[in-house]
PDB file of N, CA and C in Angstrom:
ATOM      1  N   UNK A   1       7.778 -27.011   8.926  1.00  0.00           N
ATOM      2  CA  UNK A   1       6.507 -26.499   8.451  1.00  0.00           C
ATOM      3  C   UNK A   1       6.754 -25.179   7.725  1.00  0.00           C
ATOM      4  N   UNK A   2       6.112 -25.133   6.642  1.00  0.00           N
ATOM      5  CA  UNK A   2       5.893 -23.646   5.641  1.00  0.00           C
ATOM      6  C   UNK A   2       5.696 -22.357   6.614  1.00  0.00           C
ATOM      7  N   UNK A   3       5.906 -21.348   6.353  1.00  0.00           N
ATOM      8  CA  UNK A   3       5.225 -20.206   6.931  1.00  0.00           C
ATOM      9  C   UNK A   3       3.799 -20.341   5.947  1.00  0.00           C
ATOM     10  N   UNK A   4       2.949 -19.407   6.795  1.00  0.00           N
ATOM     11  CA  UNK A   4       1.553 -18.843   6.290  1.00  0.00           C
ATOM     12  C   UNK A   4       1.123 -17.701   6.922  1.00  0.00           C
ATOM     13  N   UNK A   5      -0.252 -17.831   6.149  1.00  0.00           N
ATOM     14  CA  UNK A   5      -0.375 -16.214   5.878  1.00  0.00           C
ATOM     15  C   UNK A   5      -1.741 -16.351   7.460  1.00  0.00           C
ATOM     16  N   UNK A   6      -1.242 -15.137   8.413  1.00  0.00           N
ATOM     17  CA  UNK A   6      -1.646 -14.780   9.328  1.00  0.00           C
ATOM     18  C   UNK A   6      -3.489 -14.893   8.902  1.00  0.00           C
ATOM     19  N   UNK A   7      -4.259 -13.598   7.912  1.00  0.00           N
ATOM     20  CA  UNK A   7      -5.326 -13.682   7.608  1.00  0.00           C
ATOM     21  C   UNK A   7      -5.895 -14.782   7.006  1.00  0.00           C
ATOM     22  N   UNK A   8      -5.365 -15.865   5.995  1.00  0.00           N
ATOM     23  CA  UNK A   8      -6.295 -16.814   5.654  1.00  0.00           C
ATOM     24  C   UNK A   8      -5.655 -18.254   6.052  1.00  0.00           C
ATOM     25  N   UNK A   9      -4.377 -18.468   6.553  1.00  0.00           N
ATOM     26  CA  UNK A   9      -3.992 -19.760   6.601  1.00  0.00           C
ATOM     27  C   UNK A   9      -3.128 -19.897   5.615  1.00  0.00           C
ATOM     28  N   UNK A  10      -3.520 -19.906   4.626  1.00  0.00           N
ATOM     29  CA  UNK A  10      -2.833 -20.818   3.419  1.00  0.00           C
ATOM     30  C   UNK A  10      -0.973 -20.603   3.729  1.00  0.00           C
ATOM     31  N   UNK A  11      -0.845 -21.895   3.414  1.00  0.00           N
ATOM     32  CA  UNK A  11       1.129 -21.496   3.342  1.00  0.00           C
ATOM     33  C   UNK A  11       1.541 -21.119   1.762  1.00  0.00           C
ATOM     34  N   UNK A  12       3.027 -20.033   2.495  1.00  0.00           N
ATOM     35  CA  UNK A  12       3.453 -19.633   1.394  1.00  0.00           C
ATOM     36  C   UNK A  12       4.823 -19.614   1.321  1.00  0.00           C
ATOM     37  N   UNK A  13       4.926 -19.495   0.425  1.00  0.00           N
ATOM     38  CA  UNK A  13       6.878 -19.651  -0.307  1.00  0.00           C
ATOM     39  C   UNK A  13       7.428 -18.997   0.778  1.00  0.00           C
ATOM     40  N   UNK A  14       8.219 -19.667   1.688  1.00  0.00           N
ATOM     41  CA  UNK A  14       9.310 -18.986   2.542  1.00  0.00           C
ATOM     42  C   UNK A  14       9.946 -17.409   2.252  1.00  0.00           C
ATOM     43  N   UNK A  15      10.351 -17.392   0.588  1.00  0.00           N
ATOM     44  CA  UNK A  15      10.657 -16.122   0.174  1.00  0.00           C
ATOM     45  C   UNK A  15       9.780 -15.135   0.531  1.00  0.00           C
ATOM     46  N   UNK A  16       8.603 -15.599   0.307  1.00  0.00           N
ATOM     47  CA  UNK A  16       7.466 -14.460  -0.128  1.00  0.00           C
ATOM     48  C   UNK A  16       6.815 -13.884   1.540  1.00  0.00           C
ATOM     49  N   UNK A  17       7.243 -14.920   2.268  1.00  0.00           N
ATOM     50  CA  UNK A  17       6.956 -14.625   3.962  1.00  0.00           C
ATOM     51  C   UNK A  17       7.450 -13.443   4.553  1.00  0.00           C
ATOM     52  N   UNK A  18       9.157 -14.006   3.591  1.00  0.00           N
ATOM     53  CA  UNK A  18      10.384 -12.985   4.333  1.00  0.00           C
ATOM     54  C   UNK A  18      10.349 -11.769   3.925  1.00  0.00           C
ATOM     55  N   UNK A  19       9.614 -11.225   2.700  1.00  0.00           N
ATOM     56  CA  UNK A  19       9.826 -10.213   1.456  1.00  0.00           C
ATOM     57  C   UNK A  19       8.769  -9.794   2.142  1.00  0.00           C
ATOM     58  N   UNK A  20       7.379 -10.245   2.628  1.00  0.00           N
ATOM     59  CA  UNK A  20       6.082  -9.334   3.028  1.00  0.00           C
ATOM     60  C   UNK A  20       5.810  -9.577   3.964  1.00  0.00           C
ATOM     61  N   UNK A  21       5.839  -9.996   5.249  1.00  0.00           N
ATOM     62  CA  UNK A  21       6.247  -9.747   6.266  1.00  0.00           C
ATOM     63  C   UNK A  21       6.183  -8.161   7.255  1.00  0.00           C
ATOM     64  N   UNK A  22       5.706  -8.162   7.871  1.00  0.00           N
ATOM     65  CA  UNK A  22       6.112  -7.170   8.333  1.00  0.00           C
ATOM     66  C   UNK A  22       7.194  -7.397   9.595  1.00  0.00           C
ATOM     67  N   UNK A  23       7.537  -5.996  10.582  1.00  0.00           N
ATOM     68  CA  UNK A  23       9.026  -6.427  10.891  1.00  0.00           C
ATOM     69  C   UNK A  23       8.678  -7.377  12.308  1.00  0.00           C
ATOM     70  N   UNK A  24       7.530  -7.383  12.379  1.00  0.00           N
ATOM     71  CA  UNK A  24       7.227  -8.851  13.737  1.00  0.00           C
ATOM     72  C   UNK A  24       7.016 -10.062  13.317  1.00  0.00           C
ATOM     73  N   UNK A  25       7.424 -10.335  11.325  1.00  0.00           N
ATOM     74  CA  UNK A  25       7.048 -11.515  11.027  1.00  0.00           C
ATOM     75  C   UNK A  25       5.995 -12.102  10.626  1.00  0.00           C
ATOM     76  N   UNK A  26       4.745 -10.996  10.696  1.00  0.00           N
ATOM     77  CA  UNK A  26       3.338 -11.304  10.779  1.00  0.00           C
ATOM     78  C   UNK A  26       2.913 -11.272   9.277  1.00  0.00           C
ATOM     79  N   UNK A  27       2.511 -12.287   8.433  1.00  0.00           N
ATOM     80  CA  UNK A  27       2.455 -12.118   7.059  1.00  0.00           C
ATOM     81  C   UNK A  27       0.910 -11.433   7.252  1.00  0.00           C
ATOM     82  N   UNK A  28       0.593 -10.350   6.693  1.00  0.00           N
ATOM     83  CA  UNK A  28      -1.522  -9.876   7.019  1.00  0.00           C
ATOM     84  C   UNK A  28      -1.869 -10.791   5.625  1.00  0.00           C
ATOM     85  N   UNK A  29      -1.147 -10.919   4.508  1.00  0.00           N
ATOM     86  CA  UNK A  29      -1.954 -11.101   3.816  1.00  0.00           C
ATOM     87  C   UNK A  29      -0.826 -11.754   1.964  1.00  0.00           C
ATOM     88  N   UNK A  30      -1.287 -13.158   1.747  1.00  0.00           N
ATOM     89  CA  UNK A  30      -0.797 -13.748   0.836  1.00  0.00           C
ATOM     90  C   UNK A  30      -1.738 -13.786  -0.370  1.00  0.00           C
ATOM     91  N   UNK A  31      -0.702 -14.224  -1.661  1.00  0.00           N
ATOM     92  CA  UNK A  31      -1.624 -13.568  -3.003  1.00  0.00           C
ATOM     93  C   UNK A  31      -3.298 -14.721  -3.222  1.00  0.00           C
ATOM     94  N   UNK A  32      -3.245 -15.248  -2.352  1.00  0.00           N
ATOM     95  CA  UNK A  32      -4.410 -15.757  -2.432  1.00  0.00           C
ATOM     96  C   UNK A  32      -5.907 -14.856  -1.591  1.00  0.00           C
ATOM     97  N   UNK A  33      -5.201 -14.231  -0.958  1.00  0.00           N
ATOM     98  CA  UNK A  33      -6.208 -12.892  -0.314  1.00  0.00           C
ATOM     99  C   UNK A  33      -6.266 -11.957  -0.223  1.00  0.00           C
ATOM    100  N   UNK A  34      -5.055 -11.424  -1.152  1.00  0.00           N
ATOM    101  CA  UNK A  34      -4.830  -9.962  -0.980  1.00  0.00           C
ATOM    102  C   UNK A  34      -4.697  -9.813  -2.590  1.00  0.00           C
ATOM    103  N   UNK A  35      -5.521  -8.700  -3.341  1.00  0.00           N
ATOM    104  CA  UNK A  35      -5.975  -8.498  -4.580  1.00  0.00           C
ATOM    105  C   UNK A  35      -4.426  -8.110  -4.946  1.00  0.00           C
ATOM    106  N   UNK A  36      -4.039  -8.137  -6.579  1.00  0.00           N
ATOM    107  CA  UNK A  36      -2.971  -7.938  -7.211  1.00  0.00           C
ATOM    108  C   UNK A  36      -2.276  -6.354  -6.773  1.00  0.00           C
ATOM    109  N   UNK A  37      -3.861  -4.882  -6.855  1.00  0.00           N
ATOM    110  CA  UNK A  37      -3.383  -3.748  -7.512  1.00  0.00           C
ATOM    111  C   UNK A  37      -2.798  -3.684  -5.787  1.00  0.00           C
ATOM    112  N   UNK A  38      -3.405  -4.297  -4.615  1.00  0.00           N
ATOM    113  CA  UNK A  38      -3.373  -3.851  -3.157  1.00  0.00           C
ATOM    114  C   UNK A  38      -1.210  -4.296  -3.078  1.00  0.00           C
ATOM    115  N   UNK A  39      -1.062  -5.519  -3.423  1.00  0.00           N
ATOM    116  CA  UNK A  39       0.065  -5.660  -3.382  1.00  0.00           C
ATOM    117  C   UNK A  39       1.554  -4.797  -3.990  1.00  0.00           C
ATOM    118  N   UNK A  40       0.533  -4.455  -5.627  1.00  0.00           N
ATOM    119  CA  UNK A  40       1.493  -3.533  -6.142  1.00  0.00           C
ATOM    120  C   UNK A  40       1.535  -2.283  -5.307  1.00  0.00           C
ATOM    121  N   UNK A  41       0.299  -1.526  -4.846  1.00  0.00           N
ATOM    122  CA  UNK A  41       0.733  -0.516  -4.461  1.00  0.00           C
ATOM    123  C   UNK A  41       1.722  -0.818  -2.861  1.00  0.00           C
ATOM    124  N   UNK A  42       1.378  -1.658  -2.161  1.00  0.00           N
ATOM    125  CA  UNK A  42       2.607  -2.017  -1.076  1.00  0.00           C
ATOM    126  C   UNK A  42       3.967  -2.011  -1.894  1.00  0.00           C
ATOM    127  N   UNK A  43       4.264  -2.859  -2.623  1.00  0.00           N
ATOM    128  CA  UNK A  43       5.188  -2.870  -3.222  1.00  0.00           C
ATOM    129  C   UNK A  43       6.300  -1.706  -3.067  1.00  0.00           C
ATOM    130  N   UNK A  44       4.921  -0.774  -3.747  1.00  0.00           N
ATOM    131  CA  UNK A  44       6.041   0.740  -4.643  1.00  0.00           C
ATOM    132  C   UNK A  44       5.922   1.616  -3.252  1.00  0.00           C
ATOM    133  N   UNK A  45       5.343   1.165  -2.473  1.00  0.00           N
ATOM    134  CA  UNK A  45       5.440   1.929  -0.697  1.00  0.00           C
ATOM    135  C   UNK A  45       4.465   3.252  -0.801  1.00  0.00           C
ATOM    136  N   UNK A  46       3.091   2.916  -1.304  1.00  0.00           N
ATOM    137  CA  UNK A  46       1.962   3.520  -1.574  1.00  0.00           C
ATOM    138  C   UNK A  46       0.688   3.576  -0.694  1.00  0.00           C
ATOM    139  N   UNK A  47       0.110   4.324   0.496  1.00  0.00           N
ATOM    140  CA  UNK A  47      -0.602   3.785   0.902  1.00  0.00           C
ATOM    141  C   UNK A  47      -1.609   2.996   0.514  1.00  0.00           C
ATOM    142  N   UNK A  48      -1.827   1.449   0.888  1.00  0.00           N
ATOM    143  CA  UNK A  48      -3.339   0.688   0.325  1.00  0.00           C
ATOM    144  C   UNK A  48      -4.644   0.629   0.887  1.00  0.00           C
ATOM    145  N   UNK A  49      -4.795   1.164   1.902  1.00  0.00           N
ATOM    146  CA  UNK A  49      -6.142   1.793   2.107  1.00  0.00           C
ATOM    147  C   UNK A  49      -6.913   2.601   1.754  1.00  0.00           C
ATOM    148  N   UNK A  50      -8.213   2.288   1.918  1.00  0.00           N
ATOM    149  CA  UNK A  50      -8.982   2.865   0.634  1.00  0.00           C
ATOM    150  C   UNK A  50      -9.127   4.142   1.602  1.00  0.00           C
ATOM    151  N   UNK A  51      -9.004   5.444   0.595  1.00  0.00           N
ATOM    152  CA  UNK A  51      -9.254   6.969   1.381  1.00  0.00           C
ATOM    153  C   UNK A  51      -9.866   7.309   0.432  1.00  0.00           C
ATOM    154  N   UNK A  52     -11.215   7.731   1.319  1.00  0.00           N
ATOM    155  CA  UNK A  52     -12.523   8.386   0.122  1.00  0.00           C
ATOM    156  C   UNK A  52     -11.599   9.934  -0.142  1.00  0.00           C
ATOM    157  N   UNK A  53     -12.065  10.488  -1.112  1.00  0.00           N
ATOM    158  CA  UNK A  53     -11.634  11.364  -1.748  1.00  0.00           C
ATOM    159  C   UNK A  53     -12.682  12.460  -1.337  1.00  0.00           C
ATOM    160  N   UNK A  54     -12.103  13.757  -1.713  1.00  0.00           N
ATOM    161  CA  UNK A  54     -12.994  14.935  -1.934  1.00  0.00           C
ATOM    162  C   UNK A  54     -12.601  16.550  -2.296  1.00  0.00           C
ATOM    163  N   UNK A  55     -13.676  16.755  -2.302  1.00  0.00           N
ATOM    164  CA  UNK A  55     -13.274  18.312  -3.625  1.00  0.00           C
ATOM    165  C   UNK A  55     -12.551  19.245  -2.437  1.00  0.00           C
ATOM    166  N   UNK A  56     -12.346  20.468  -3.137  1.00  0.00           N
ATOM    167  CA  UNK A  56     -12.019  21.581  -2.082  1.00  0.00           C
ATOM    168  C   UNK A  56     -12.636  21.875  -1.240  1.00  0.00           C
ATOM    169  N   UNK A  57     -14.013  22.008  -1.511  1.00  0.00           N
ATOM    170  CA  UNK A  57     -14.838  22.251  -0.942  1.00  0.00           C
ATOM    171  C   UNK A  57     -14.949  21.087   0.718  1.00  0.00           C
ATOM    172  N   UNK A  58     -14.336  20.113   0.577  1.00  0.00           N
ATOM    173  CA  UNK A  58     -14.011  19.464   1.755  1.00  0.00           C
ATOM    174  C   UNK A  58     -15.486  18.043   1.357  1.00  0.00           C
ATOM    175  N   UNK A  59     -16.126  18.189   0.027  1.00  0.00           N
ATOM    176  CA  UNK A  59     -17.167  17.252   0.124  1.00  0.00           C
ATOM    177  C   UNK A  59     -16.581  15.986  -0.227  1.00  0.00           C
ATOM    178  N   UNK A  60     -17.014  15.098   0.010  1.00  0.00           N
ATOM    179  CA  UNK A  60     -16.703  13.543  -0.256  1.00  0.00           C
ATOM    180  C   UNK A  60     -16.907  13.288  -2.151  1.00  0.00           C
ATOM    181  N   UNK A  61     -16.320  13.044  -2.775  1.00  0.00           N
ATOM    182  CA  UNK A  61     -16.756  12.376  -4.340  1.00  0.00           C
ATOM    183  C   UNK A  61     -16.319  10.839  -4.529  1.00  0.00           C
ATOM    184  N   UNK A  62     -16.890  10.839  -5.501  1.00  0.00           N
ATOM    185  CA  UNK A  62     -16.713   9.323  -5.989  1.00  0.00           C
ATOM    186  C   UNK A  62     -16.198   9.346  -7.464  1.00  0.00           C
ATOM    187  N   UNK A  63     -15.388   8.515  -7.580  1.00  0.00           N
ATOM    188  CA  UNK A  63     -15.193   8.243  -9.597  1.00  0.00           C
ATOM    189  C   UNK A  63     -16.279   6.681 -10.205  1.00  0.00           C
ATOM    190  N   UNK A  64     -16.546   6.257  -9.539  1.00  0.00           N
ATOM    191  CA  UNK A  64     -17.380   5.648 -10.410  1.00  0.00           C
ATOM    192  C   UNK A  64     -18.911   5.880 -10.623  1.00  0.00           C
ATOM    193  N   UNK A  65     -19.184   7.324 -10.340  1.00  0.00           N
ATOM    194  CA  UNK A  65     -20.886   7.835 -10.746  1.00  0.00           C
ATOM    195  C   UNK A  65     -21.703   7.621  -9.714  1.00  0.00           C
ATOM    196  N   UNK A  66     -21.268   6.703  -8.588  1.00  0.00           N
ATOM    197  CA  UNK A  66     -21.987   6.383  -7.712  1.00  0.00           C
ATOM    198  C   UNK A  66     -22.237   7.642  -6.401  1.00  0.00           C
ATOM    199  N   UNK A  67     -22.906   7.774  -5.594  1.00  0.00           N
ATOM    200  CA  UNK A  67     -23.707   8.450  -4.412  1.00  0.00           C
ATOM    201  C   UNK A  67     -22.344   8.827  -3.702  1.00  0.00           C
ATOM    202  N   UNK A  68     -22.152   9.886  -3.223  1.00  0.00           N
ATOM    203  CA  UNK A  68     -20.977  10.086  -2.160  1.00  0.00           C
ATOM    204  C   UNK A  68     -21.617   9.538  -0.598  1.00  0.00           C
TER     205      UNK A  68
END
């Protein structure tokens, strides 16, 4: 049987198990559920969680115009 991906099921390329993986084996997440930019930044060893941002002032901002 294929490996697959822990969060949605789907099986994936043996390579791609072994390459993303973490070190218990546990795939969180294959390119069918995990968005392109989330992978690149794993990739380049970037955190991918989203961290709201904010000024000096310690306030929360946003870049797309929207409400903090």
């Amino acid at each position: 049987m294929s490996p697959q991906c822990n969060n949605c099921g789907a099986h994936v390329d043996p390579t791609f198990h072994r390459v993303r993986s973490d070190n218990d084996g546990v795939l969180h997440g294959c390119p069918d559920c995990t968005p392109p930019a989330t992978r690149a930044r794993d990739c380049a060893g970037v955190e991918s969680d989203y961290q709201a941002r904010s000024d000096p002032d310690g306030i929360s901002t946003t870049t797309d115009g929207g409400q903090p």
